[in-house]
C-alpha atoms as a PDB file:
ATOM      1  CA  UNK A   1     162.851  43.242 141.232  1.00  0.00           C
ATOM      2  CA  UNK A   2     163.068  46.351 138.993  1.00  0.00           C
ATOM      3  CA  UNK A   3     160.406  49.269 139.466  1.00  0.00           C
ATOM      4  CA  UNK A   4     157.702  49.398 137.080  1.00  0.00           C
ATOM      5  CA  UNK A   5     158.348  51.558 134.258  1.00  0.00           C
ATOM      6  CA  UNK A   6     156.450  54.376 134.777  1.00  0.00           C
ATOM      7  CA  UNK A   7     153.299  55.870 132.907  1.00  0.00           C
ATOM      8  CA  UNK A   8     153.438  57.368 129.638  1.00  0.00           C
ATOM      9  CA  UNK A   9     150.547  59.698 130.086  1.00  0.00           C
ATOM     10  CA  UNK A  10     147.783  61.072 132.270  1.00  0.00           C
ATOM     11  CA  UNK A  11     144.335  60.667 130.742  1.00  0.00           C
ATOM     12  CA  UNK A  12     142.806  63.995 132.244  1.00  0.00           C
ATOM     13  CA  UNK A  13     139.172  62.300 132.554  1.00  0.00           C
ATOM     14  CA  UNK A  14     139.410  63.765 136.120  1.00  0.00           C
ATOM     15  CA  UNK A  15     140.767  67.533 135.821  1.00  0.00           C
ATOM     16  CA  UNK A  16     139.590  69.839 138.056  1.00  0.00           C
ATOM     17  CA  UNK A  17     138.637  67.312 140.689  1.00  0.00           C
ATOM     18  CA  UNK A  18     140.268  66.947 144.059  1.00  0.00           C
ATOM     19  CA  UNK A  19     140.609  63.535 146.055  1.00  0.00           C
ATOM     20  CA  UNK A  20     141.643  63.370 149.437  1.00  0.00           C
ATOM     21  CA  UNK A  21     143.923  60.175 150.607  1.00  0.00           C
ATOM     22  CA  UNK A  22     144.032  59.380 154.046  1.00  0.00           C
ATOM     23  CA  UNK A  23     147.173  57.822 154.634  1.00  0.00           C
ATOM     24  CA  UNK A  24     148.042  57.992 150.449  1.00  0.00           C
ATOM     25  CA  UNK A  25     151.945  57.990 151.573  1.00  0.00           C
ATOM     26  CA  UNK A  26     152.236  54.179 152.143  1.00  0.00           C
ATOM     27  CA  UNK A  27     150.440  50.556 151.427  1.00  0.00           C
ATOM     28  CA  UNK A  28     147.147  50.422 149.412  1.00  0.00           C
ATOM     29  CA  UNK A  29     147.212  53.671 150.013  1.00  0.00           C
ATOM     30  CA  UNK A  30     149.322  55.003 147.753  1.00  0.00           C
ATOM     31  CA  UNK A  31     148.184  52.749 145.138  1.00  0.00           C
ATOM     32  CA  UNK A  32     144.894  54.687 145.431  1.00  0.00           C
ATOM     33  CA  UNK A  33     146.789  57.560 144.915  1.00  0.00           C
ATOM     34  CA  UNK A  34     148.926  56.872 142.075  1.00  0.00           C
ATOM     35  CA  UNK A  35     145.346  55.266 139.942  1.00  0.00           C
ATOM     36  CA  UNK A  36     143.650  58.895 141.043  1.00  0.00           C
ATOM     37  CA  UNK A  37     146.366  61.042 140.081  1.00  0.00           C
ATOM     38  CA  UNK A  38     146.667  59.273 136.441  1.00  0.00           C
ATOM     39  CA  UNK A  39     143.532  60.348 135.773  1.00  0.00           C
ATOM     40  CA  UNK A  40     144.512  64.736 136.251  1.00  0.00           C
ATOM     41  CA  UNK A  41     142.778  64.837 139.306  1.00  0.00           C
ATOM     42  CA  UNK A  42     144.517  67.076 142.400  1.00  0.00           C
ATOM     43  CA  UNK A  43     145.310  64.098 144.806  1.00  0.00           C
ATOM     44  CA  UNK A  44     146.334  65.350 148.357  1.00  0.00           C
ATOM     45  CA  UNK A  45     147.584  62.740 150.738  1.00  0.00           C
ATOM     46  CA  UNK A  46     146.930  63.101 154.243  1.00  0.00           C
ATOM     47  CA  UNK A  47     149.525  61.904 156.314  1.00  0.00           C
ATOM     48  CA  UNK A  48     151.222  62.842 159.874  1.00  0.00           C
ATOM     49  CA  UNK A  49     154.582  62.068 158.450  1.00  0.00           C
ATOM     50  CA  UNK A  50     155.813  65.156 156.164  1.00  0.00           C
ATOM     51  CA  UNK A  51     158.690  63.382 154.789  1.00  0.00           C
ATOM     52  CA  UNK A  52     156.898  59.813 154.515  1.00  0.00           C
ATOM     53  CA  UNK A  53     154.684  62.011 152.507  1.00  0.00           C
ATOM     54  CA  UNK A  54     157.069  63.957 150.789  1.00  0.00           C
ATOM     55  CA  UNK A  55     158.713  60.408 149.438  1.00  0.00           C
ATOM     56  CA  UNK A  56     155.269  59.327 147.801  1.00  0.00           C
ATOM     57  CA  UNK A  57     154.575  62.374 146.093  1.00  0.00           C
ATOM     58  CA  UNK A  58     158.193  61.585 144.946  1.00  0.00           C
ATOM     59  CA  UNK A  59     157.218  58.416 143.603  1.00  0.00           C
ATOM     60  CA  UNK A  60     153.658  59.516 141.800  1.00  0.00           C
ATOM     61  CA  UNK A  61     155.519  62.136 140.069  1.00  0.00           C
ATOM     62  CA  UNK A  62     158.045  59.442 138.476  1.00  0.00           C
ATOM     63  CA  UNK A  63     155.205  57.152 138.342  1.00  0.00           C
ATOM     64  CA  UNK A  64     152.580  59.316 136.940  1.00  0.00           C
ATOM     65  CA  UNK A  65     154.637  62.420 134.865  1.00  0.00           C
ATOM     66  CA  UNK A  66     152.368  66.025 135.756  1.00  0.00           C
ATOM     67  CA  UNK A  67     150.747  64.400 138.629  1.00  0.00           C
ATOM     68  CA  UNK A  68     149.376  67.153 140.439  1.00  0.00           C
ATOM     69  CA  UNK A  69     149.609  65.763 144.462  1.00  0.00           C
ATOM     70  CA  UNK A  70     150.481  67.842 147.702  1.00  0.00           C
ATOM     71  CA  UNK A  71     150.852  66.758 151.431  1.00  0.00           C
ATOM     72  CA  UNK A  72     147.572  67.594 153.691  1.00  0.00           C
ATOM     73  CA  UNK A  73     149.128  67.500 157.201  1.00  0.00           C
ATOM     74  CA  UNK A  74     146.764  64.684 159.353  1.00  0.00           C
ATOM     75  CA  UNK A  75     147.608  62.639 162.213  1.00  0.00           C
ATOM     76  CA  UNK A  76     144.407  60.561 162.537  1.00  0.00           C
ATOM     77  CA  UNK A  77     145.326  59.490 166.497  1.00  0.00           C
ATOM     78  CA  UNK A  78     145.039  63.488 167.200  1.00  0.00           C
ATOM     79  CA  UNK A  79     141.441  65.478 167.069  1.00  0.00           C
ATOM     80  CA  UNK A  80     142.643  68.425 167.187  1.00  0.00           C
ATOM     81  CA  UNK A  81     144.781  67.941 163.500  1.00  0.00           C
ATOM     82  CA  UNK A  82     141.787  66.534 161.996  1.00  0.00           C
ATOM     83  CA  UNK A  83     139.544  69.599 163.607  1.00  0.00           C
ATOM     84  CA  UNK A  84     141.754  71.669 161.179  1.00  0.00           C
ATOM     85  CA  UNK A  85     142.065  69.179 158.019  1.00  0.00           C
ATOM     86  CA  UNK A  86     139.542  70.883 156.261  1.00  0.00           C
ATOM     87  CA  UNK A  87     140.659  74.372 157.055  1.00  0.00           C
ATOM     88  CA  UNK A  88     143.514  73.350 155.975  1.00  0.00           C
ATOM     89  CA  UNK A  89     142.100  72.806 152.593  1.00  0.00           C
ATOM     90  CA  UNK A  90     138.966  75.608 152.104  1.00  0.00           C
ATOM     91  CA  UNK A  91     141.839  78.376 153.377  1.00  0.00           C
ATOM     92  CA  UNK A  92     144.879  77.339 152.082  1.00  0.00           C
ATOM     93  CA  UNK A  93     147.992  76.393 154.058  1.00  0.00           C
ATOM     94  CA  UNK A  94     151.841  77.240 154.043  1.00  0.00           C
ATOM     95  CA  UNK A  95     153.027  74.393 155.960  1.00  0.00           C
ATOM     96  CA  UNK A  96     155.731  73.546 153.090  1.00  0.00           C
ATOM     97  CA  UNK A  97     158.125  75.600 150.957  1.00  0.00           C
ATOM     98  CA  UNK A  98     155.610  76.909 148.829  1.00  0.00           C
ATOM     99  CA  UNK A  99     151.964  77.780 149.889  1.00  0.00           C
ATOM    100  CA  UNK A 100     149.030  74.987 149.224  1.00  0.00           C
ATOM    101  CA  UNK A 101     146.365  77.454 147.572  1.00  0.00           C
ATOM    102  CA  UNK A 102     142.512  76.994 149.353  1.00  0.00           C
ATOM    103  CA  UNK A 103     140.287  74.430 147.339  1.00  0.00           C
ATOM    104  CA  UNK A 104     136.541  75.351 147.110  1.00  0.00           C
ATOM    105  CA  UNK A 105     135.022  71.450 146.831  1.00  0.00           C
ATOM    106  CA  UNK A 106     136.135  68.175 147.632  1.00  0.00           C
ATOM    107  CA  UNK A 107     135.087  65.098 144.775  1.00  0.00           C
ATOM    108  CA  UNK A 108     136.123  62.626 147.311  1.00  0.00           C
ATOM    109  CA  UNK A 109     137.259  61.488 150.293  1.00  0.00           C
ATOM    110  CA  UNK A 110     139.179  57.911 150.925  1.00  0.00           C
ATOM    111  CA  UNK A 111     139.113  57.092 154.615  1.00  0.00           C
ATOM    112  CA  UNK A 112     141.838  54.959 154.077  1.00  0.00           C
ATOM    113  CA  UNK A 113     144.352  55.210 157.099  1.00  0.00           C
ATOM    114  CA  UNK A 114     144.500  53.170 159.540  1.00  0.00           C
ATOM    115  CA  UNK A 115     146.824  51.175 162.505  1.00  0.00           C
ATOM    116  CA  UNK A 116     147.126  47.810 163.572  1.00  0.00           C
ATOM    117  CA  UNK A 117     148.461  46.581 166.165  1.00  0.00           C
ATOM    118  CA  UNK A 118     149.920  42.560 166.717  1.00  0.00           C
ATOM    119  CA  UNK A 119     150.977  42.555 170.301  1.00  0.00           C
ATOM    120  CA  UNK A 120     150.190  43.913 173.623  1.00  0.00           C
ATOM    121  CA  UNK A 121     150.001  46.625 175.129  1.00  0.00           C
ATOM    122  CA  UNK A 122     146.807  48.573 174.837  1.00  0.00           C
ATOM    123  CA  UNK A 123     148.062  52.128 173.472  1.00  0.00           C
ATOM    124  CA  UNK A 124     145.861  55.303 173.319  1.00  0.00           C
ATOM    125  CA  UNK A 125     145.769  58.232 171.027  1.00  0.00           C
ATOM    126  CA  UNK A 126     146.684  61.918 172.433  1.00  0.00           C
ATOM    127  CA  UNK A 127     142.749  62.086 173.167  1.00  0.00           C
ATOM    128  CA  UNK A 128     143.088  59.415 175.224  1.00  0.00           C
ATOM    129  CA  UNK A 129     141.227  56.661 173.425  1.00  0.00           C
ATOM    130  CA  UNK A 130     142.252  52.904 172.297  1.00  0.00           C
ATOM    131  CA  UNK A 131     144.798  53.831 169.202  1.00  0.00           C
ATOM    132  CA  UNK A 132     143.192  51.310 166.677  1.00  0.00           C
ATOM    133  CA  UNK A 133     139.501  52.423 167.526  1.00  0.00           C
ATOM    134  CA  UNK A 134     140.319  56.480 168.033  1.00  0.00           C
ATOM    135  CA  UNK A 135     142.576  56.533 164.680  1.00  0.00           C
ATOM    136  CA  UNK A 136     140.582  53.825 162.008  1.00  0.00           C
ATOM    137  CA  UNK A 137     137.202  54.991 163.299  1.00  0.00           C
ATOM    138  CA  UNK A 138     136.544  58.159 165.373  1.00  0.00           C
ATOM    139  CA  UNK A 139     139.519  59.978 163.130  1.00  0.00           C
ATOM    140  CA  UNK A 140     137.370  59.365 159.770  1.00  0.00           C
ATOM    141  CA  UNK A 141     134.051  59.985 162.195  1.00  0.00           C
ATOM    142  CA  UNK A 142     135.775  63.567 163.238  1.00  0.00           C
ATOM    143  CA  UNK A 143     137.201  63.761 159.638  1.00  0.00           C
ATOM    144  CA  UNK A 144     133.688  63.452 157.642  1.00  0.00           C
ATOM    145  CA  UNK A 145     132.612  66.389 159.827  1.00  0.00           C
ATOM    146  CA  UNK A 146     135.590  68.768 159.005  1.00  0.00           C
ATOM    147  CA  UNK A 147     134.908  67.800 155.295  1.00  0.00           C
ATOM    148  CA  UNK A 148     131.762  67.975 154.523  1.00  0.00           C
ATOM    149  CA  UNK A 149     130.848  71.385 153.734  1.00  0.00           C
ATOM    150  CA  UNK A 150     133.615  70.753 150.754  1.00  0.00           C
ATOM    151  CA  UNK A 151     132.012  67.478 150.135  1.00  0.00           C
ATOM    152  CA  UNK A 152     128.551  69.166 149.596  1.00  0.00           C
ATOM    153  CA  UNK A 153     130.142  71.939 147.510  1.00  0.00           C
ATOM    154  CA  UNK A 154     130.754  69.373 144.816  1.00  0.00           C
ATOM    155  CA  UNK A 155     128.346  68.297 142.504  1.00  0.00           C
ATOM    156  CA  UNK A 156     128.295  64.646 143.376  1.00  0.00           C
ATOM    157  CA  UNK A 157     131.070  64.010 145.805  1.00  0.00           C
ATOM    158  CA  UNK A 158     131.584  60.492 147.516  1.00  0.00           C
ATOM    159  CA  UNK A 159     133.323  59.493 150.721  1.00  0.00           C
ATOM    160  CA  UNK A 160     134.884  55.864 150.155  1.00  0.00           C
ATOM    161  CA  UNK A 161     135.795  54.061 153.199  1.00  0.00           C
ATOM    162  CA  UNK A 162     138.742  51.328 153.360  1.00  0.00           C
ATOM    163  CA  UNK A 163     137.204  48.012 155.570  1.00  0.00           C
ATOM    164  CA  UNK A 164     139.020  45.122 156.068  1.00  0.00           C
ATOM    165  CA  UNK A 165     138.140  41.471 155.648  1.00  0.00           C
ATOM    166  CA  UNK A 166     139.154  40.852 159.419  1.00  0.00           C
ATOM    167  CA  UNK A 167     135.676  42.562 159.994  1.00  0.00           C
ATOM    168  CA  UNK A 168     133.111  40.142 158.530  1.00  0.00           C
ATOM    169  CA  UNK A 169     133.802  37.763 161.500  1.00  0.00           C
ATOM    170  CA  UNK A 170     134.393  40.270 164.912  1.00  0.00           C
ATOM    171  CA  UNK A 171     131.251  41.882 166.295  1.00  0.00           C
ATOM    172  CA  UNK A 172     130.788  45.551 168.108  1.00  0.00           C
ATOM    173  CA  UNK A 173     130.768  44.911 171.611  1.00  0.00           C
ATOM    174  CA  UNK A 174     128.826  48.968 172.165  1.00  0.00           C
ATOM    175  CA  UNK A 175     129.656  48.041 176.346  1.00  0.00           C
ATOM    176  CA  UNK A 176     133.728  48.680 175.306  1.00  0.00           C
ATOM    177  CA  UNK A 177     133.993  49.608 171.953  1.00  0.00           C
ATOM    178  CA  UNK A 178     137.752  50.371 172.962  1.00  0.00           C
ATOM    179  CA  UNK A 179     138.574  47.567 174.459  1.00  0.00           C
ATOM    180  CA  UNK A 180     139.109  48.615 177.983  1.00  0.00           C
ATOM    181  CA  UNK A 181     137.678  45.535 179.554  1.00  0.00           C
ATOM    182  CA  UNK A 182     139.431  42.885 176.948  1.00  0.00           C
ATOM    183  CA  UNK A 183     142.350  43.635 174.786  1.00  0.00           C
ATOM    184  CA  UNK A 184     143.003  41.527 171.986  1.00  0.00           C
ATOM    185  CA  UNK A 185     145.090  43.340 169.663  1.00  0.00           C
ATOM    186  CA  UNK A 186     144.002  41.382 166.612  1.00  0.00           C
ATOM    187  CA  UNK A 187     140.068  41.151 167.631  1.00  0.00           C
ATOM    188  CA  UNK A 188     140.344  45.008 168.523  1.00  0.00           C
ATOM    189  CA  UNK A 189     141.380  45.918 165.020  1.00  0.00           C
ATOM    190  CA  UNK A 190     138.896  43.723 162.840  1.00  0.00           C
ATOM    191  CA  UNK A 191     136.489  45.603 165.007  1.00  0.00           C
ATOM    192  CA  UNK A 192     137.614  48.977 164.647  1.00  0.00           C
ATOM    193  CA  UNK A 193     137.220  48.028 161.286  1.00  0.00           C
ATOM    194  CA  UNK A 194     133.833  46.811 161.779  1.00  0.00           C
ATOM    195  CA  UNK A 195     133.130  50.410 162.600  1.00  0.00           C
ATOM    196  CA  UNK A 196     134.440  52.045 159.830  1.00  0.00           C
ATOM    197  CA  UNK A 197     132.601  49.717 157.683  1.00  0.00           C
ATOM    198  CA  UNK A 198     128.958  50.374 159.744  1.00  0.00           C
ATOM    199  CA  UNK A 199     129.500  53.472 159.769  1.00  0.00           C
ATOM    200  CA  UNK A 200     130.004  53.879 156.428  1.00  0.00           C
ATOM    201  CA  UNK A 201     127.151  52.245 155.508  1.00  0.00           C
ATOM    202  CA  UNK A 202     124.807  54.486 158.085  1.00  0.00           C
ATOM    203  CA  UNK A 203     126.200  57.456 156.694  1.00  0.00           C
ATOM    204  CA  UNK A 204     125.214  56.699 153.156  1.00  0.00           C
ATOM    205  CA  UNK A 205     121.560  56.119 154.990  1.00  0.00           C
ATOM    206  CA  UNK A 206     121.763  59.169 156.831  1.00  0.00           C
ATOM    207  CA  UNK A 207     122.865  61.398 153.661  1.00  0.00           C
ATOM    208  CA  UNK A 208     119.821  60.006 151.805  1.00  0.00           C
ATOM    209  CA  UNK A 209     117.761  60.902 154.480  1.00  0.00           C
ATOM    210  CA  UNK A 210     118.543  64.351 154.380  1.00  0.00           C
ATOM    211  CA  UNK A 211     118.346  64.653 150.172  1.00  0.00           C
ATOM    212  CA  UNK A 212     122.445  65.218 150.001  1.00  0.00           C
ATOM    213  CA  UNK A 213     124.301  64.428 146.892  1.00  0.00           C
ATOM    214  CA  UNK A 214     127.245  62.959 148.797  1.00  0.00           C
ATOM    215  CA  UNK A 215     127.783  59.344 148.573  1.00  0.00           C
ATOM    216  CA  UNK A 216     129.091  56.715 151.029  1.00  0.00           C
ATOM    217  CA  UNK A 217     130.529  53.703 149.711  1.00  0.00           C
ATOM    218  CA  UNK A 218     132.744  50.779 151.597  1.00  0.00           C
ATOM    219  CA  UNK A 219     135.657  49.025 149.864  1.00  0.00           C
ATOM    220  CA  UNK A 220     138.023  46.601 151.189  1.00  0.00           C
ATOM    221  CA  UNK A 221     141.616  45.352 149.514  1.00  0.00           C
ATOM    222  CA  UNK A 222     141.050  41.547 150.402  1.00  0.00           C
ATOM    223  CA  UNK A 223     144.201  40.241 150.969  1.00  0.00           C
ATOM    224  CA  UNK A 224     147.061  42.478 150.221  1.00  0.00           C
ATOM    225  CA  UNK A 225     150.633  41.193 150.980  1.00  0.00           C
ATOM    226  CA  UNK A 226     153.875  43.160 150.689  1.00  0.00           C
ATOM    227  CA  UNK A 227     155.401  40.766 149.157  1.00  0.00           C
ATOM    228  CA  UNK A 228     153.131  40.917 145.711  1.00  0.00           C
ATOM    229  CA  UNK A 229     153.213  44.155 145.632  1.00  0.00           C
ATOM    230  CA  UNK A 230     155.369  46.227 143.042  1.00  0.00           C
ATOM    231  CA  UNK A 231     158.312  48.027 143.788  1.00  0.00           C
ATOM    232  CA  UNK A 232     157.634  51.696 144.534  1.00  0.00           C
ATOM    233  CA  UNK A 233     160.949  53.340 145.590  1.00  0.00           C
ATOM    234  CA  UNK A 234     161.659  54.792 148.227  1.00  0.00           C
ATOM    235  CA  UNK A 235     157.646  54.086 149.421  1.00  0.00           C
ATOM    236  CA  UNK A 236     157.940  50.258 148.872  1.00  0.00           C
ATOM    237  CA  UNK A 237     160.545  47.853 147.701  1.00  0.00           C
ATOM    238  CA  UNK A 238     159.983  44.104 147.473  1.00  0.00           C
ATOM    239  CA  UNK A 239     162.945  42.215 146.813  1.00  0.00           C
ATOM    240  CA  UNK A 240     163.020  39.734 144.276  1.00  0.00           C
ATOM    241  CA  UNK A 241     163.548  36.997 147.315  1.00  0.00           C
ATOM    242  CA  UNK A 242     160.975  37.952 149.173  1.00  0.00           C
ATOM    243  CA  UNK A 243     158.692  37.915 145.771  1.00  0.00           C
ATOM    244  CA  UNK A 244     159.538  34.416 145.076  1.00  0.00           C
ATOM    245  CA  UNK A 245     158.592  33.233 148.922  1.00  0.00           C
ATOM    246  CA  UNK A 246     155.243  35.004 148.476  1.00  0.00           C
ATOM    247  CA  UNK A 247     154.314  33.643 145.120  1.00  0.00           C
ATOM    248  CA  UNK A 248     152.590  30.988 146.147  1.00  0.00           C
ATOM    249  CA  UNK A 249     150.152  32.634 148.350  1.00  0.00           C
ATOM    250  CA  UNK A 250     149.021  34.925 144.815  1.00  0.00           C
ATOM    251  CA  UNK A 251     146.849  31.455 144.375  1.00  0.00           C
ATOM    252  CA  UNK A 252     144.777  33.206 147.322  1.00  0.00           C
ATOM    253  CA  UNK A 253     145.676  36.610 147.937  1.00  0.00           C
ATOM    254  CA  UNK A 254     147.468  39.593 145.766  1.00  0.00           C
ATOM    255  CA  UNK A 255     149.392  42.711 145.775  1.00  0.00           C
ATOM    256  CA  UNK A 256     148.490  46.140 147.403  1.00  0.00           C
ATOM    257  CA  UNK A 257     148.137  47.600 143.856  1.00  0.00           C
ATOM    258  CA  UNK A 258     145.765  45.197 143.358  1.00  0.00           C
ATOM    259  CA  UNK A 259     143.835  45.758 146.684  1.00  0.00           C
ATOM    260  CA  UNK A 260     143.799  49.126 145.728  1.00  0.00           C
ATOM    261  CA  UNK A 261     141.181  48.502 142.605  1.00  0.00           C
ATOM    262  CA  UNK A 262     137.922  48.024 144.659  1.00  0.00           C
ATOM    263  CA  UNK A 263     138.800  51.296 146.409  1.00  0.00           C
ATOM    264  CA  UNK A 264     139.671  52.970 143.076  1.00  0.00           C
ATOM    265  CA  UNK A 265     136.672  51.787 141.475  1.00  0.00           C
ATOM    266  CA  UNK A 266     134.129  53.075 144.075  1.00  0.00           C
ATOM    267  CA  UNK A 267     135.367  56.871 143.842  1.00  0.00           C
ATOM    268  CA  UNK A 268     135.475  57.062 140.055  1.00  0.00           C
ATOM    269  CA  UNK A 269     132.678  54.696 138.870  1.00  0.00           C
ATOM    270  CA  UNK A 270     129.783  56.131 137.645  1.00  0.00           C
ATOM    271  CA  UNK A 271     127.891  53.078 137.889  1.00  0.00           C
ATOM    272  CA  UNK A 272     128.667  52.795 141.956  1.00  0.00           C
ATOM    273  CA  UNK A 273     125.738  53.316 144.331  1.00  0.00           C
ATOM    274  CA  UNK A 274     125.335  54.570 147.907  1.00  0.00           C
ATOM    275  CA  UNK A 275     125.850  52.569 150.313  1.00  0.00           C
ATOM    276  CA  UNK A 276     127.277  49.530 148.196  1.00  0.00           C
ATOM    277  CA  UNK A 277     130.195  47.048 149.318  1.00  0.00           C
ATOM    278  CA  UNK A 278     133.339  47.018 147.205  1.00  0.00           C
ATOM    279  CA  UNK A 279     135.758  44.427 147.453  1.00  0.00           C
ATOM    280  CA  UNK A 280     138.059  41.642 145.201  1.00  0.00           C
ATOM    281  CA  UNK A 281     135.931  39.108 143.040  1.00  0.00           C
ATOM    282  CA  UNK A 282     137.548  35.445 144.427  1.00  0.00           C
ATOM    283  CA  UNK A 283     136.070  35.168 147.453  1.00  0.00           C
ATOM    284  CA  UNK A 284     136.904  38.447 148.389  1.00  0.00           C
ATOM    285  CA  UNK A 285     140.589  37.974 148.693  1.00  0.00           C
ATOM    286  CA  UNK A 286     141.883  38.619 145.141  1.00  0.00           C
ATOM    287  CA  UNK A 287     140.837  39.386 141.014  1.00  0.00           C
ATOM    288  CA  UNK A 288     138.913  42.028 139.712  1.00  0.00           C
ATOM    289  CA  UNK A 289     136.716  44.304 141.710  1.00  0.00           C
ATOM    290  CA  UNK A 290     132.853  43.631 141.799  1.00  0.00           C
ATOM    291  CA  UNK A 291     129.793  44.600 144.110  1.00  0.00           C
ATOM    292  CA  UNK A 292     129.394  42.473 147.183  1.00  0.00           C
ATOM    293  CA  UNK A 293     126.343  41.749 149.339  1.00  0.00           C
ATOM    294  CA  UNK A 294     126.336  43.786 152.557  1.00  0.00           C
ATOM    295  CA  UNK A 295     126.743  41.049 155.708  1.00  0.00           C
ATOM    296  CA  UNK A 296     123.849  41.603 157.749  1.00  0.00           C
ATOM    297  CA  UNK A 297     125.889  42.607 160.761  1.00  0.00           C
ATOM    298  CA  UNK A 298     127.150  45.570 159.127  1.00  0.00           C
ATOM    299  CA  UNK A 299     124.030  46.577 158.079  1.00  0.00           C
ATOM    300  CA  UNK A 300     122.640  46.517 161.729  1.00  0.00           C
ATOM    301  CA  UNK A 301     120.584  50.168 161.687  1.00  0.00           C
ATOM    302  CA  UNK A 302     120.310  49.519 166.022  1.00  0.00           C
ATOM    303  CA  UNK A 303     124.281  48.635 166.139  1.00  0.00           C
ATOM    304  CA  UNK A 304     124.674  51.663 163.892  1.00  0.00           C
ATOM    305  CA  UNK A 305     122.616  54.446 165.472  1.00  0.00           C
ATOM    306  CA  UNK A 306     124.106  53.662 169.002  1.00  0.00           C
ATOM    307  CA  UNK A 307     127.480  53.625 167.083  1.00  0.00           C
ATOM    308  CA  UNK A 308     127.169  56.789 165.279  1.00  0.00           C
ATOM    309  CA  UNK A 309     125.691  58.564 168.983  1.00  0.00           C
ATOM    310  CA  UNK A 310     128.657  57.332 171.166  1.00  0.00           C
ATOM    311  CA  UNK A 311     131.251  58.318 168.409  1.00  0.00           C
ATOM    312  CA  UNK A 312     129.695  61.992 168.303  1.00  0.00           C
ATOM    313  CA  UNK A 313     130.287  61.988 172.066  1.00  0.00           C
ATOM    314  CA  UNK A 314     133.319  60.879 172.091  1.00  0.00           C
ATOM    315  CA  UNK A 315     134.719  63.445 169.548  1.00  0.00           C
ATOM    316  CA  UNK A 316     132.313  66.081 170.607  1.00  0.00           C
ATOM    317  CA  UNK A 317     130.961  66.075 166.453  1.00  0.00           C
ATOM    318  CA  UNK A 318     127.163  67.574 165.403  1.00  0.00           C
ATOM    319  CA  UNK A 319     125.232  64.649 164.908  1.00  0.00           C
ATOM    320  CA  UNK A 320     124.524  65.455 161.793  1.00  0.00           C
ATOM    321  CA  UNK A 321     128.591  65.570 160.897  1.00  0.00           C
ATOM    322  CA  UNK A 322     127.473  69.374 159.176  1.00  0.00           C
ATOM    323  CA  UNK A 323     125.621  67.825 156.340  1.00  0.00           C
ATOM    324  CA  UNK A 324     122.477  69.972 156.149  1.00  0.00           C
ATOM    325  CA  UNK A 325     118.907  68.651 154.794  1.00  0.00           C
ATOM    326  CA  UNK A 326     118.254  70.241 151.344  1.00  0.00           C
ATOM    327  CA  UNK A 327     114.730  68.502 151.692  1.00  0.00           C
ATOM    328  CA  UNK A 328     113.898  72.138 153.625  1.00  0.00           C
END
């Protein structure tokens, strides 16, 4: 299958913003990232892999002629990188050949990185928690932290985070949250995603609460397959075999670029409220994006409280993540 040509022009409705990508080098991902940076926003990819990362900003600048992108080193299954992700931005950093300059606001965040896991055995991050659990959840918990005084520098900033349809059918177990009683690799990850997606939705609570402009909205790709997804060399390549075998499953399911809409749609929408579900329009597996009803178990306030208090624990976060009442 040949690349996609690439785009002809930027359309600059988003100069002088600056979007953050967790995990922009690869998957739905980058598709995020290529949409943001065709609009002239600054798109910086976090990403623990400097030359994974180094290859996508490769591929938005063919893709997307001007982009402006650069590489925010993050490794999500480590607390002490994402402690100094958003140093890393207000201050500047010269981790590459040239120096990143400092950034005083942040439009949006996309907690979009994540791991899973198909087989056994149970693997921990450096800080010794359940990989899936410490990187999809208490990463983006630790993250928000680090971020948000450049999240509440910007006028009306959002943070976006990535669920996954595997959640709407696990539930939190709050007695082992990482799995250290029963380890199931597939049932650990819906739930990890699970708490993203709760606590997603209790942080858009908890910034209203406190009179903050910042939004917090949840998207999900559906179902986003490999093989439906558009070449994207050297990031992605789908052969035109491997096209043909997955055709038939586009009846149900589509491409990452395609996943990548609902997630595009809740950072730059003006029309997208706090605290509002984003996913695919078909039964939430493919087509164009649309609001979605909350399920009730992700809007559980008890679940979400005792949630949001063992994840400050665990990553030894304020418990108000450093957003600060302007009801005072």
């Amino acid at each position: 299958m040949a690349p996609a040509p690439p785009r002809n022009q930027r359309d600059h409705r988003n100069q002088g913003k600056t979007f953050l990508v967790t995990g922009g080098n690869a998957g739905v991902g980058y598709f995020v990232a290529e949409e943001l940076a065709a609009t002239g926003a600054l798109v910086v990819l976090g990403s623990r892999d400097a030359a994974k990362a180094e290859a996508a900003m490769a591929a938005l600048r063919s893709r997307v002629p001007g982009a402006h992108v650069r590489h925010l080193p993050l490794d999500l299954a480590d607390l002490s990188s994402v402690r100094t992700a958003g140093d890393r931005l207000a201050h500047g950093s010269t981790h590459g050949s040239a120096p990143d300059p400092a950034i005083d606001r942040l439009d949006a965040v996309v907690h979009n990185a994540g791991v899973a896991l198909d087989d056994p055995p149970r693997r921990q991050t450096k800080d010794g928690h359940e990989l899936m659990f410490g990187t999809n959840h208490l990463g983006h918990f630790a993250l928000t932290q680090g971020l948000a005084p450049l999240l509440s520098a910007a006028p009306a900033a959002r943070v976006v985070t990535v669920g996954s349809f595997a959640a709407r059918s696990e539930r939190l177990d709050l007695d082992d949250l990482q799995s250290a009683e029963d380890y199931r690799p597939k049932r650990t990850y819906g739930r990890s995603k699970l708490a993203q997606m709760s606590f997603g939705f209790a942080l858009d609570r908890h910034l209203r609460a406190l009179g903050s402009p910042v939004l917090s909205v949840v998207a999900h790709p559906g179902g986003a397959l490999d093989g439906l997804t558009p070449s994207r060399p050297p990031v992605h390549v789908t052969s035109p075999a491997r096209r043909l075998r997955t055709l038939p499953a586009g009846l149900l399911v589509q491409g990452k670029h395609a996943g990548a809409r609902p997630v595009v749609r809740a950072v730059l929408d003006a029309e997208v409220r706090g605290g509002q579900l984003w996913g695919p329009r078909v039964f939430g597996l493919r087509g164009r994006p649309r609001s979605e009803p909350v399920p009730a178990h992700m809007a559980d306030r008890e679940v979400a409280s005792r949630l949001w208090s063992i994840s400050a624990e665990l990553v030894g976060a304020d418990p108000d993540l450093g957003f600060r009442s302007r009801c005072r």
